[in-house]
Protein backbone atom coordinates (compact mmCIF):
# COMPACT_ATOMS: atom_id res chain seq x y z
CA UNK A 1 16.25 6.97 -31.36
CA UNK A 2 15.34 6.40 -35.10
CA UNK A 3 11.90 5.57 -33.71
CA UNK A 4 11.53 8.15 -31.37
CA UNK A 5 12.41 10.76 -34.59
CA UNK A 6 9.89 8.43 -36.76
CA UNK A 7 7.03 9.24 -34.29
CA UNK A 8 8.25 13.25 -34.01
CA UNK A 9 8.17 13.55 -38.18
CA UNK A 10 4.72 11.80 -39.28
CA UNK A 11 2.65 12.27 -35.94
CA UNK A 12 3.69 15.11 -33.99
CA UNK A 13 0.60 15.59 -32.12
CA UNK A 14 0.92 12.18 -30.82
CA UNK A 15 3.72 13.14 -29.29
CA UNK A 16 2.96 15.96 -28.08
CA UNK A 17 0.02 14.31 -26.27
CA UNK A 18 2.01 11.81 -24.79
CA UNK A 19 4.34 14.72 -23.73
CA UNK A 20 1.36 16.57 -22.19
CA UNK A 21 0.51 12.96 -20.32
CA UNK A 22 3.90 13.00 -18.75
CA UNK A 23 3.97 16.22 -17.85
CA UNK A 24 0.65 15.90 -15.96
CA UNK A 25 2.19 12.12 -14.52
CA UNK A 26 4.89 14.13 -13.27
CA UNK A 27 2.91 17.16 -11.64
CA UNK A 28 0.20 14.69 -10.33
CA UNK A 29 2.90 12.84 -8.39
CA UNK A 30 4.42 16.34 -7.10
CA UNK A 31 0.84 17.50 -5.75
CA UNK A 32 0.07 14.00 -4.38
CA UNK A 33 3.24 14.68 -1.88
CA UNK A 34 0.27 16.96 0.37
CA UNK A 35 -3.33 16.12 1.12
CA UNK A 36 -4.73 19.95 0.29
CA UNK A 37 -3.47 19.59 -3.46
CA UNK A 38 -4.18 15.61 -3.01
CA UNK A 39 -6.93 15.31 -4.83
CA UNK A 40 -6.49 18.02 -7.60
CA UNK A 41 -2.97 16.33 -8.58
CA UNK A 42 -4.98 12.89 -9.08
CA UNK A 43 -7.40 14.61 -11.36
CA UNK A 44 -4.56 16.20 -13.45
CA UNK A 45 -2.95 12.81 -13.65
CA UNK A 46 -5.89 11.03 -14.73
CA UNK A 47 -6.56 13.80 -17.37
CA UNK A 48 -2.87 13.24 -18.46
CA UNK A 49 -3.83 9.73 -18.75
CA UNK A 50 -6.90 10.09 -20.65
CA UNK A 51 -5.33 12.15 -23.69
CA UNK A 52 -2.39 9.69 -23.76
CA UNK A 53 -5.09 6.79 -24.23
CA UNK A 54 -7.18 9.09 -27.00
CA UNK A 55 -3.67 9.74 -28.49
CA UNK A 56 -3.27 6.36 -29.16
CA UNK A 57 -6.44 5.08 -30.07
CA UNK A 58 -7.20 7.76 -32.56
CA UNK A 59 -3.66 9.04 -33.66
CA UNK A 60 -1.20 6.10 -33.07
CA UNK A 61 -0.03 4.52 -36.34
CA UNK A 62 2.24 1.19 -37.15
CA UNK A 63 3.50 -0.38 -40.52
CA UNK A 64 1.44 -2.29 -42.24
CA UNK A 65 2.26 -5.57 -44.65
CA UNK A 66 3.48 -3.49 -47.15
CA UNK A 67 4.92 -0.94 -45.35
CA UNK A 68 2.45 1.95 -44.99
CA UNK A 69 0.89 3.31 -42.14
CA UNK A 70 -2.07 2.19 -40.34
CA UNK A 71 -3.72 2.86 -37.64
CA UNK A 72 -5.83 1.26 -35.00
CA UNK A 73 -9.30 -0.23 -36.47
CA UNK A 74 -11.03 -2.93 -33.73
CA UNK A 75 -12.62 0.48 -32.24
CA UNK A 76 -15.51 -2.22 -30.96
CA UNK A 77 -13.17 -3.88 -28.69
CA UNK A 78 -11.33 -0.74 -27.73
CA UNK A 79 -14.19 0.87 -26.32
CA UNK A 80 -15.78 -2.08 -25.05
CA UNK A 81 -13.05 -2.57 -22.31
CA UNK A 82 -13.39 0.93 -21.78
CA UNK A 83 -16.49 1.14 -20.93
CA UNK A 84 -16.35 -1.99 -18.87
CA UNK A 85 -13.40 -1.21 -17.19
CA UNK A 86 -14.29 2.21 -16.20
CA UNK A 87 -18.10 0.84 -15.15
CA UNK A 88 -16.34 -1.44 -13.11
CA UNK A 89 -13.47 0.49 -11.47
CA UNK A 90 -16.21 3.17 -10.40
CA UNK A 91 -18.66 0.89 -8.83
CA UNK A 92 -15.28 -0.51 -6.78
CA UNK A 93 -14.24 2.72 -5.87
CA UNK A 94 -17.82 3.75 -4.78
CA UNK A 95 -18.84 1.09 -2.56
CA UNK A 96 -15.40 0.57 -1.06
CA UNK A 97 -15.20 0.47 2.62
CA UNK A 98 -12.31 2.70 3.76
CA UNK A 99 -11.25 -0.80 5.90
CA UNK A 100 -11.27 -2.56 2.35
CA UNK A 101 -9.14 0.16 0.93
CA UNK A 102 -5.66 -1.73 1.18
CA UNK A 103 -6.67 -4.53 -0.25
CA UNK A 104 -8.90 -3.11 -3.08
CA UNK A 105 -5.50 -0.78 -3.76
CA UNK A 106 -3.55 -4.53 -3.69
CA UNK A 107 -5.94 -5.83 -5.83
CA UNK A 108 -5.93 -3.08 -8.50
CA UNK A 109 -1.96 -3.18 -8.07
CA UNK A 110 -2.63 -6.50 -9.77
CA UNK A 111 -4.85 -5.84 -12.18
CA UNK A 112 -1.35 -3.66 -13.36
CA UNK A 113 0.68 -6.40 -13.36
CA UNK A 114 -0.94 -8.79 -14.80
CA UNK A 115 -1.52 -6.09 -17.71
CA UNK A 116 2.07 -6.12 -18.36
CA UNK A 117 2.14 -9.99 -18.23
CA UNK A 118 -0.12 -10.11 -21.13
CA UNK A 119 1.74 -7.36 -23.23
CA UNK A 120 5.27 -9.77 -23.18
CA UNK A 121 2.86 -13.08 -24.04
CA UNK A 122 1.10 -11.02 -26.88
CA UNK A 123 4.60 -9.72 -27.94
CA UNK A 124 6.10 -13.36 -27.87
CA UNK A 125 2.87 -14.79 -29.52
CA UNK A 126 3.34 -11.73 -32.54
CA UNK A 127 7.51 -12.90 -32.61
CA UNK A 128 8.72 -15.77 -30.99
CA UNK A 129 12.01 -14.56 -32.28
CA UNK A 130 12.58 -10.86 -31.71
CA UNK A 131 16.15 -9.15 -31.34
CA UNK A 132 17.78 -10.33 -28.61
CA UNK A 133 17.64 -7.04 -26.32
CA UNK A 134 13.57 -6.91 -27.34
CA UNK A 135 13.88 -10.53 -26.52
CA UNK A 136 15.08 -9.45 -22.62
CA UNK A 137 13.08 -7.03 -22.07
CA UNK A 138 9.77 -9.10 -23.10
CA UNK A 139 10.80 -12.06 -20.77
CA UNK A 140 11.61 -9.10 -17.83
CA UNK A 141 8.61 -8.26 -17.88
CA UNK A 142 6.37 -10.71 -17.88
CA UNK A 143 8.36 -12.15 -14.73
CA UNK A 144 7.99 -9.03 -12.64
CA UNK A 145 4.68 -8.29 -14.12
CA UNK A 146 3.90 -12.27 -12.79
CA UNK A 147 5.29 -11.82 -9.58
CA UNK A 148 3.45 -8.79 -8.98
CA UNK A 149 -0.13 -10.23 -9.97
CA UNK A 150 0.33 -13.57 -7.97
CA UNK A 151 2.03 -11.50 -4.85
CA UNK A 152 -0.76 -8.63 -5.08
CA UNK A 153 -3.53 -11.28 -5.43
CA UNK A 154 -2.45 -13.31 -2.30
CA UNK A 155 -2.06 -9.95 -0.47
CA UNK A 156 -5.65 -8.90 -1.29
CA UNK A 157 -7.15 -12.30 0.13
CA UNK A 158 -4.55 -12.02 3.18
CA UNK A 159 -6.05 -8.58 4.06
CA UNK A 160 -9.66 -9.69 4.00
CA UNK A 161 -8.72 -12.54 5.21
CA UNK A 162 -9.43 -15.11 2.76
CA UNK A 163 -6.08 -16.44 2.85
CA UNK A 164 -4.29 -17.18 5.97
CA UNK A 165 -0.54 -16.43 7.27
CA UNK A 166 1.36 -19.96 6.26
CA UNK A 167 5.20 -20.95 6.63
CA UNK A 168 6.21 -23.90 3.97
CA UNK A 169 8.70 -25.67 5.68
CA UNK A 170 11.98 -25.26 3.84
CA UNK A 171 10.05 -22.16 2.04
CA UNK A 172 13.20 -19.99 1.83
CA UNK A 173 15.43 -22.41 -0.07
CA UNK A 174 12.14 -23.44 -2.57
CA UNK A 175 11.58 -20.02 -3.18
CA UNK A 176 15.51 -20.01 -4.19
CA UNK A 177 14.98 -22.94 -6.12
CA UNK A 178 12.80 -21.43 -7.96
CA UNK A 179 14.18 -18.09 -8.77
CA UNK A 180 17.27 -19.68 -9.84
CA UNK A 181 15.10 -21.63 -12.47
CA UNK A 182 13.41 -18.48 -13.55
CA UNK A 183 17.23 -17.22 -13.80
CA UNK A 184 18.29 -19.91 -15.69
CA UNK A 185 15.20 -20.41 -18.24
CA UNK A 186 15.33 -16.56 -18.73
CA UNK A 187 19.06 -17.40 -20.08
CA UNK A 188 18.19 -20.18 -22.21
CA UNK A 189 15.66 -18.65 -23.77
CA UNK A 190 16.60 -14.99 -24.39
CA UNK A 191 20.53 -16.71 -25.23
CA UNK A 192 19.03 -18.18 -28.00
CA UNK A 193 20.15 -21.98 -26.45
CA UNK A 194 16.52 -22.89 -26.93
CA UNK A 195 13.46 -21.90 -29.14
CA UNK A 196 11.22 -24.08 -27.31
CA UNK A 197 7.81 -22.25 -26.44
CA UNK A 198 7.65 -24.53 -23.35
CA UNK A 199 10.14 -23.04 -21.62
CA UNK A 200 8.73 -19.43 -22.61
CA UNK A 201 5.77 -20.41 -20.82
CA UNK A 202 7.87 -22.61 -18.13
CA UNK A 203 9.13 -19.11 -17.14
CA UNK A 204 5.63 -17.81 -16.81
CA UNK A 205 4.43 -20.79 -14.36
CA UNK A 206 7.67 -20.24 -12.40
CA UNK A 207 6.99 -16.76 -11.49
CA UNK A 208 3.36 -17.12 -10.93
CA UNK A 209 4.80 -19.42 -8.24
CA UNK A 210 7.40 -17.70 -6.88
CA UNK A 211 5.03 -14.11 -6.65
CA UNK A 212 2.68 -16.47 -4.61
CA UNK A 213 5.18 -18.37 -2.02
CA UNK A 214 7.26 -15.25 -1.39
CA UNK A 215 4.02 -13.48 -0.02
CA UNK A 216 2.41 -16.34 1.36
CA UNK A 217 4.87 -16.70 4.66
CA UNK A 218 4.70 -12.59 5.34
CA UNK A 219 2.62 -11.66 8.18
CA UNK A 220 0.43 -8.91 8.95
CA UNK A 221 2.41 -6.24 10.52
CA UNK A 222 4.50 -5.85 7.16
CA UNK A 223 1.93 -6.22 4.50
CA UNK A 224 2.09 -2.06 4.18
CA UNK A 225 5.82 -2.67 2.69
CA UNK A 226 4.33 -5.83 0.76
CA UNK A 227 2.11 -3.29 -0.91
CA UNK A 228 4.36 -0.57 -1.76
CA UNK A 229 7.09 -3.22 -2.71
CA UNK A 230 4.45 -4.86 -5.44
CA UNK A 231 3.79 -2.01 -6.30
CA UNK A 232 7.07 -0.84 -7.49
CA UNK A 233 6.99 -3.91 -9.00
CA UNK A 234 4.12 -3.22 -11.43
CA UNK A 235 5.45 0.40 -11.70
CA UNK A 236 9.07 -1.52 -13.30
CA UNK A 237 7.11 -3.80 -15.52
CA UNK A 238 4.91 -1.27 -17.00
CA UNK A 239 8.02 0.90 -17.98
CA UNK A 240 9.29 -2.33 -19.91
CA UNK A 241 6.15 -2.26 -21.92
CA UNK A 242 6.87 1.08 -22.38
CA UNK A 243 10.31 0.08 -23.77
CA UNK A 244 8.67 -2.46 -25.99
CA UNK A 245 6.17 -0.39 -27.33
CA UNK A 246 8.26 3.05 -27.71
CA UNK A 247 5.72 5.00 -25.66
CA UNK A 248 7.27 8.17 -23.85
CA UNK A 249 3.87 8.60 -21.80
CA UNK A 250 4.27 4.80 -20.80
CA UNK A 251 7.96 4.65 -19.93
CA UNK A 252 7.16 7.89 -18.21
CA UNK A 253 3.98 6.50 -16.04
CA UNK A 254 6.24 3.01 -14.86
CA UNK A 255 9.37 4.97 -14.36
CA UNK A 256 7.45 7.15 -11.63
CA UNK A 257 5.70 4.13 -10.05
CA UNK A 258 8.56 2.06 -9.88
CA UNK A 259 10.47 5.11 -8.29
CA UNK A 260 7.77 6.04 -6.12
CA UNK A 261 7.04 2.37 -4.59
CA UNK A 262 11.06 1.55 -4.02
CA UNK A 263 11.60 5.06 -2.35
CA UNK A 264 8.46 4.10 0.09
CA UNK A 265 9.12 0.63 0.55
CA UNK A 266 12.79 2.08 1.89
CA UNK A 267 10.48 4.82 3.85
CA UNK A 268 8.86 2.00 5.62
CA UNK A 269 10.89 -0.08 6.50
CA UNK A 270 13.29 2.59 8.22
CA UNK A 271 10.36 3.26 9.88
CA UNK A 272 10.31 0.05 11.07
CA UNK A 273 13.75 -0.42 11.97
CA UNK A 274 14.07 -3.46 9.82
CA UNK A 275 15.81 -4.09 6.49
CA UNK A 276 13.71 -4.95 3.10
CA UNK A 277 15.84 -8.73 3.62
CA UNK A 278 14.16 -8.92 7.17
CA UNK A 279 10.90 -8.04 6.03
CA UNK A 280 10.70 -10.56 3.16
CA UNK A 281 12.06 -13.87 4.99
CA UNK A 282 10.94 -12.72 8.99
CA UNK A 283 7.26 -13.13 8.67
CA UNK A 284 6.48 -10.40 11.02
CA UNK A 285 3.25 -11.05 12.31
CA UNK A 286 2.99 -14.51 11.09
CA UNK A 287 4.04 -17.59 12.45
CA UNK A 288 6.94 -16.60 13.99
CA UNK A 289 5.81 -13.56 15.44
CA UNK A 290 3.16 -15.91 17.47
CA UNK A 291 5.16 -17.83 19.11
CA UNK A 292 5.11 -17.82 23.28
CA UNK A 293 3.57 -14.44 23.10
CA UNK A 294 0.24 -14.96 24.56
CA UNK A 295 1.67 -16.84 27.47
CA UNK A 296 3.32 -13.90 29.07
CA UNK A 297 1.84 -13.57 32.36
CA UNK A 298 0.97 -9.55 32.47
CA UNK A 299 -0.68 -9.01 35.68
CA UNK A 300 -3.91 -7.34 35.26
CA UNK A 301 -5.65 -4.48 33.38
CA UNK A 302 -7.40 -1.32 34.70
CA UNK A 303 -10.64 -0.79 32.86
CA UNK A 304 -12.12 2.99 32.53
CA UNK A 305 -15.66 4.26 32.09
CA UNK A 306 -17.20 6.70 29.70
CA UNK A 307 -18.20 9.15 32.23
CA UNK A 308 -14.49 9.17 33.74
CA UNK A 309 -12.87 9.29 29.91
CA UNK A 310 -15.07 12.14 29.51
CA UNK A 311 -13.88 14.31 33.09
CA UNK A 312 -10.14 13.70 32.27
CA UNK A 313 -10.20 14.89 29.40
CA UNK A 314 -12.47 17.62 29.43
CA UNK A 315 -10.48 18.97 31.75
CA UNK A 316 -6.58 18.49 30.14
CA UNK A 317 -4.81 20.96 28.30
CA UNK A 318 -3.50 19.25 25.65
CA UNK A 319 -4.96 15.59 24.31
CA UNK A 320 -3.46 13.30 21.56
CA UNK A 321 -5.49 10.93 19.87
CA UNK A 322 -3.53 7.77 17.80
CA UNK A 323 -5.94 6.34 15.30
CA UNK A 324 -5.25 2.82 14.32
CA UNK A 325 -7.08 0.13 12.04
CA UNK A 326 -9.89 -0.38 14.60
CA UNK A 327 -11.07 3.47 14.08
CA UNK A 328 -11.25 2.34 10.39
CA UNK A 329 -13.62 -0.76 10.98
CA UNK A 330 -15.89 1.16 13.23
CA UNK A 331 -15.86 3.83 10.48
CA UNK A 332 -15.20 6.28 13.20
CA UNK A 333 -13.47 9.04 11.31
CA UNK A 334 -16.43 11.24 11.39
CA UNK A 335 -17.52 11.10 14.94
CA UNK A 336 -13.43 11.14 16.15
CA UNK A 337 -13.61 14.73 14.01
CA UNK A 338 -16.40 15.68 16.32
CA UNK A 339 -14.29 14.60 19.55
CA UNK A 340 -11.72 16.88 18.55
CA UNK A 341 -14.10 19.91 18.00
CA UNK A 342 -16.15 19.44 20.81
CA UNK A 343 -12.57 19.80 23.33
CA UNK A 344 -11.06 22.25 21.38
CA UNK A 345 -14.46 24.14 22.47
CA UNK A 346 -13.88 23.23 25.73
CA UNK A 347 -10.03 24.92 25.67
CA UNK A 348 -8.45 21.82 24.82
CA UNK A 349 -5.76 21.25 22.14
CA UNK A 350 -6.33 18.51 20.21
CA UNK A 351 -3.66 16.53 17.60
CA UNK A 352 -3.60 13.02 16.17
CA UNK A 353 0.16 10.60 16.44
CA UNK A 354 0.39 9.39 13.34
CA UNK A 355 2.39 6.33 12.77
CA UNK A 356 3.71 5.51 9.16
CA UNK A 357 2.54 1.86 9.59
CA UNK A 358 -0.46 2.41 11.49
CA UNK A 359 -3.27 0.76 9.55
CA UNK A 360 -2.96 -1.62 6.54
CA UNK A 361 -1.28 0.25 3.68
CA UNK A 362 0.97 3.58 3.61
CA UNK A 363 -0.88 6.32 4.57
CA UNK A 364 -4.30 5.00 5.33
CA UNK A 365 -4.87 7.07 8.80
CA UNK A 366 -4.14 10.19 6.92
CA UNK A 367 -6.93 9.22 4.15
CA UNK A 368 -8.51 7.77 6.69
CA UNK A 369 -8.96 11.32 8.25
CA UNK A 370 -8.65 13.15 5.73
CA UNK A 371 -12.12 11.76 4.83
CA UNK A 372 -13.71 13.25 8.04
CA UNK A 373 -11.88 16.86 6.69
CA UNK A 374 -9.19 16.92 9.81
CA UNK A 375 -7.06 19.91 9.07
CA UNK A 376 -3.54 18.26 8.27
CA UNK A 377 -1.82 20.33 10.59
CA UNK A 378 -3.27 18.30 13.16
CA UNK A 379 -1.88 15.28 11.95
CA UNK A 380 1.45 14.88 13.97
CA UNK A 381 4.54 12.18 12.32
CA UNK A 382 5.46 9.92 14.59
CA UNK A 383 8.87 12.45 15.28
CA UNK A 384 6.82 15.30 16.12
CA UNK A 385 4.34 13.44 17.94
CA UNK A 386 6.61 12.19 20.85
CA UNK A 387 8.19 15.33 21.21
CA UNK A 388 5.03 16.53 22.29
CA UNK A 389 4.05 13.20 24.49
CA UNK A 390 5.90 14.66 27.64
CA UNK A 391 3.40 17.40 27.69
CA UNK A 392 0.61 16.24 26.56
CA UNK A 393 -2.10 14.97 29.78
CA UNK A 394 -4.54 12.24 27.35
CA UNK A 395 -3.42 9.91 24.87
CA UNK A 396 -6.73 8.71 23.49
CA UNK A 397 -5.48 5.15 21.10
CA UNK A 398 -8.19 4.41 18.98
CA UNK A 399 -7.86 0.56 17.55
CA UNK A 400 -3.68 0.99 17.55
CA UNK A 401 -2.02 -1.95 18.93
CA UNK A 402 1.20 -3.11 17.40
CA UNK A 403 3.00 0.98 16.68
CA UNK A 404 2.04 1.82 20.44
CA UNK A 405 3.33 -1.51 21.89
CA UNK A 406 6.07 -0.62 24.51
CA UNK A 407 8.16 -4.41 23.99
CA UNK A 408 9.52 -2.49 20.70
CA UNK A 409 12.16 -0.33 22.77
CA UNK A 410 11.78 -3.10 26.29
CA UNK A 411 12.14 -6.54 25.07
CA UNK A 412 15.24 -7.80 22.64
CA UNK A 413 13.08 -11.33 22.47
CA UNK A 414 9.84 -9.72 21.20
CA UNK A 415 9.69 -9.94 16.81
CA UNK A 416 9.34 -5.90 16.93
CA UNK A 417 12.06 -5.01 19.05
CA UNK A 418 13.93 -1.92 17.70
CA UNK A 419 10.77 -0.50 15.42
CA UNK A 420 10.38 2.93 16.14
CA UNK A 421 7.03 3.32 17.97
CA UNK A 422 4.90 6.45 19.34
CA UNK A 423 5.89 6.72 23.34
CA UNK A 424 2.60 7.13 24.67
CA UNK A 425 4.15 6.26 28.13
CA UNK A 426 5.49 9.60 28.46
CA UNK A 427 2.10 10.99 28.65
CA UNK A 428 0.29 12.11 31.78
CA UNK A 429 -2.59 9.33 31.25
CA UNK A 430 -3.39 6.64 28.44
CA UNK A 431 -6.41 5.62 27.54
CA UNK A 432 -6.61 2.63 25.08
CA UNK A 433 -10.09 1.64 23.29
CA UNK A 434 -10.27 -1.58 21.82
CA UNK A 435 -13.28 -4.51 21.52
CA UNK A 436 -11.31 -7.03 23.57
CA UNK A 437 -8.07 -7.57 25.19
CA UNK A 438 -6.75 -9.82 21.82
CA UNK A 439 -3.24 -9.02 20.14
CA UNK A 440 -3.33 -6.62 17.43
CA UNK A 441 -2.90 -7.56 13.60
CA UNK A 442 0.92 -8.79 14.63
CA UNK A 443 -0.01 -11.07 16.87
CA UNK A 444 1.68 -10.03 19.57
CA UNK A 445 0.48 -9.16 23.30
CA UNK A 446 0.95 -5.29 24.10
CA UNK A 447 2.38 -4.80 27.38
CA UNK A 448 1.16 -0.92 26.77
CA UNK A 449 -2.25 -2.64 28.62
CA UNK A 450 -0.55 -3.26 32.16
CA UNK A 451 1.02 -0.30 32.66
CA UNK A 452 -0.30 1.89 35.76
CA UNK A 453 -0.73 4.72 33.33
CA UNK A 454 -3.05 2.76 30.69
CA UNK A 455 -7.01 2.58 30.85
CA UNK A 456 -8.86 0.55 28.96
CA UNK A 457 -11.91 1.62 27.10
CA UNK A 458 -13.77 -1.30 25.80
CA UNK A 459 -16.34 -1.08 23.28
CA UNK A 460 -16.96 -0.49 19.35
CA UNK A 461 -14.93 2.67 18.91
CA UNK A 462 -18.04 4.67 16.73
CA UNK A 463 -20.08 3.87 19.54
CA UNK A 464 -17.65 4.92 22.22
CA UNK A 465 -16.76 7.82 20.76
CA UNK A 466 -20.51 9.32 20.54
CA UNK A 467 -21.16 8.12 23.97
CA UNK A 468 -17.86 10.10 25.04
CA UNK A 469 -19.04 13.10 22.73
CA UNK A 470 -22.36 13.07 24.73
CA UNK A 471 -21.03 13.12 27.89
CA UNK A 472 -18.41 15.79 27.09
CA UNK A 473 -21.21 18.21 26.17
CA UNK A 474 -22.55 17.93 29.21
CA UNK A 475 -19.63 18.27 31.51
C-alpha cells in the first residue's frame, strides 16, 4: 500500500496509464467473448498494452544509491528488443498457416513463461536475500513460469510433430518425485534453512523437468486443455511479476490470463466428460489410447462419389457441415464458405456442428471460419447442433474424426467413452470426407465409418469441395 500511494503522489500519470492499460485488458477480454467485436477488442487490448509499456519506459522511476529518483536510461537495449520482437512476432503471425496456429499460440504461450522465469532469476541475481514473502513469490514464479516454458515448448513440437507421444515407465511416481523436491527446495530456500545459490537454481532444473515429463506422456486428443492449462499457467506467473514489481497494469494482465485459461481448461474438459486429473495422467490419444484399437474387425465401408454427394444434397432441406482439423490442412475454409452459398441458392439451409475440441486448440474451427467470413450464426455448439441432427437430411464431416466417433456413447472399453460428441447418426444421411480410412489425431478407429448411414468421400477436402461446388452448379 505505501508503494502503491508512492507511485499515486510523484507519478500520477504513470498510473493513470497503467489504469487506462487495465481498463482496456479488461474490455479487450469482454469483446473477445464474440467473433463480430473479436478483433476490435484485441486492438483495444494491444493499445492498452502499448501505453502501459511507454508508461514505463519513459515515466517509470526507482530509487537510486542515494535515494533519489531515477528513471530508466539503457533506451538502446529497450528499443532494440522492441523492434526485434515486434519484427519477429509479425513475420510469425503473417506467414502462419491456420494448421500451425495451435502450436505457434503454444509456442508464444512460452515465450510468456519463460519471461517470467527470467524476472525471479534477475530478481534473485539483484537480492539473493529479499524479505521472506518477496522471497516466495520470486521462487513461485519462476517454477510456474518453468513449467509453463518446458510444457508449452514440448507441446509446440508435439503439434508439428517434432516430438512424439512417449509413456516413461513409472512416469507418474517420477513426476511426483520430482514435484515433491521442487516442494521441498522451495521450503529450504524461501525458510531461510539454506542460502545456497545451488539449490536456487536446483529448483529451476527441477521444474524445467517436471514442465517437460508432465506433457510428454499426454496424447493428442487433449492437447486443446494442455494449451489452455499452460496457459493459465503463464497468465499466474506473470501476475507474480506483477506482485514483485508493483505494477497494477501487470497484476491486472496475469490475473485475467490466469482466470481466463483455468475457467477454459474447466470448459473443456466438461466438454469432454473427463476430469483435469484424467486428462493429465490418461494420455488420451497416446499410448494408451492405441492399444487393440485398430484390430477391431468393422466390416466394411461404403464409399460415395462426387456426382452422388452433389444430388443428395442439392436436393435436402436442411444440411450440416462439421469441420474438423483436416478442413484446416487442406485450407478449405474458403471454398467450404462457397459450399454453403451455393445450397443456400439452391433452397437449402446450411449450418456448421461445432465441437469445442474439434481441431487442435480452443476455438480453432470458429477462427478457422471465421477467416472465410461465415456469419456466426451459422456456427451451431455442439448442444444446439444435435438438437437439430434429427431433422437435418446431410451431415457433410469435413476432416472430424475423434468428436463424431459413435464408441464415445457405445463402448465403456473405448479411452473416449462418456465425451460428449455431435450425434451425426441421427441424421437422414452422413457423409464423411477424409484422405484415408486411418484413425484420427486420438488414435482410435471410428466406428461412425461402418454404419449403413455413413459415406465416405475420399480425397483432399479443398479439392473435393470445388469438385462438389462444380457439380452442384450444374445440377
Amino acid at each position: 500500500m505505501e508503494q502503491f500511494q508512492e507511485l499515486l503522489s510523484t507519478n500520477p500519470w504513470l498510473l493513470l496509464a497503467y489504469l487506462i492499460g487495465s481498463v482496456t485488458f479488461i474490455l479487450g477480454l469482454k469483446m473477445l467473448s464474440h467473433p463480430e467485436t473479436a478483433r476490435k477488442g484485441n486492438l483495444i487490448a494491444a493499445g492498452g498494452m502499448i501505453i502501459s509499456i511507454f508508461a514505463t519506459i519513459f515515466l517509470y522511476q526507482y530509487k537510486g544509491g542515494e535515494g533519489q529518483p531515477v528513471g530508466l536510461h539503457n533506451y538502446v537495449w529497450i528499443f532494440s528488443a522492441l523492434v526485434i520482437g515486434t519484427i519477429v512476432g509479425t513475420l510469425a503471425a503473417k506467414k502462419v498457416q491456420m494448421t500451425a496456429m495451435p502450436e505457434m499460440v503454444s509456442l508464444f504461450n512460452g515465450m510468456g513463461g519463460a519471461c517470467a522465469m527470467l524476472i525471479s532469476l534477475i530478481e534473485y541475481r539483484n537480492d539473493s536475500m529479499p524479505p521472506m514473502g518477496k522471497f516466495l513469490i520470486i521462487v513461485l514464479g519462476m517454477i510456474i513460469g518453468t513449467v509453463s516454458f518446458a510444457g508449452s515448448v514440448i507441446a509446440w513440437g508435439k503439434l508439428n510433430g517434432r516430438v512424439k507421444d512417449k509413456t516413461i515407465p513409472g512416469g507418474q511416481a517420477i513426476n511426483f518425485l520430482i514435484f515433491a523436491g521442487i516442494i521441498i527446495l522451495s521450503i529450504m530456500v524461501v525458510g531461510g534453512f539454506s542460502t545456497s545459490p545451488y539449490l536456487f537454481y536446483g529448483i529451476l532444473v527441477l521444474a524445467a523437468m517436471y514442465g517437460v515429463l508432465f506433457v510428454m506422456p499426454i496424447g493428442g486428443a487433449d492437447m486443446p486443455v494442455v494449451i489452455s492449462l499452460l496457459n493459465s499457467f503463464t497468465g499466474v506467473a506473470a501476475a507474480f511479476g506483477g506482485f514483485l514489481y508493483n505494477n497494477p497494469v501487470m497484476l491486472t494482465g496475469g490475473i485475467l490470463v490466469g482466470s481466463a485459461g483455468t475457467i477454459l481448461t474447466i470448459l473443456m474438459c466438461k466438454a469432454m466428460n473427463r476430469s483435469l486429473k484424467n486428462v493429465l495422467i490418461g494420455s488420451f490419444g497416446g499410448a494408451k489410447a492405441t492399444a487393440g484399437g485398430p484390430a477391431k474387425d468393422q466390416g466394411a465401408f461404403k464409399e460415395i462419389s462426387v456426382n452422388d454427394t452433389a444430388t443428395l444434397m442439392a436436393y435436402a432441406q436442411k444440411v450440416l457441415i462439421i469441420p474438423g482439423y483436416g478442413l484446416a490442412v487442406a485450407q478449405a475454409q474458403h471454398i467450404c464458405h462457397e459450399l454453403e452459398k451455393v445450397l443456400e441458392e439452391k433452397g437449402v439451409e446450411v449450418n456448421y456442428g461445432i465441437h469445442p475440441v474439434a481441431g487442435r486448440m480452443p476455438g480453432h474451427m470458429n477462427v478457422l471460419l471465421a477467416e472465410a467470413d461465415v456469419p456466426y450464426e451459422k456456427l451451431l455448439e455442439m448442444e444446439d447442433a444435435n438438437d437439430q441432427m434429427g431433422t437435418t437430411n446431410v451431415v457433410l464431416i469435413l476432416g472430424a474424426n475423434d468428436v463424431v466417433n459413435p464408441a464415445a456413447k457405445d463402448d465403456p472399453a473405448s479411452p473416449i467413452y462418456g465425451m460428449p460428441i455431435l450425434e451425426v447418426e441421427k441424421a437422414d444421411h452422413v457423409i464423411v470426407n477424409k484422405r484415408s480410412m486411418k484413425p484420427g489425431y486420438a488414435g482410435i478407429e471410428n466406428d461412425l465409418f461402418f454404419k449403413p448411414k455413413t459415406s465416405m468421400l475420399f480425397g483432399d477436402a479443398k479439392k473435393v469441395l470445388q469438385s462438389l461446388v462444380a457439380e452442384l452448379k450444374t445440377v
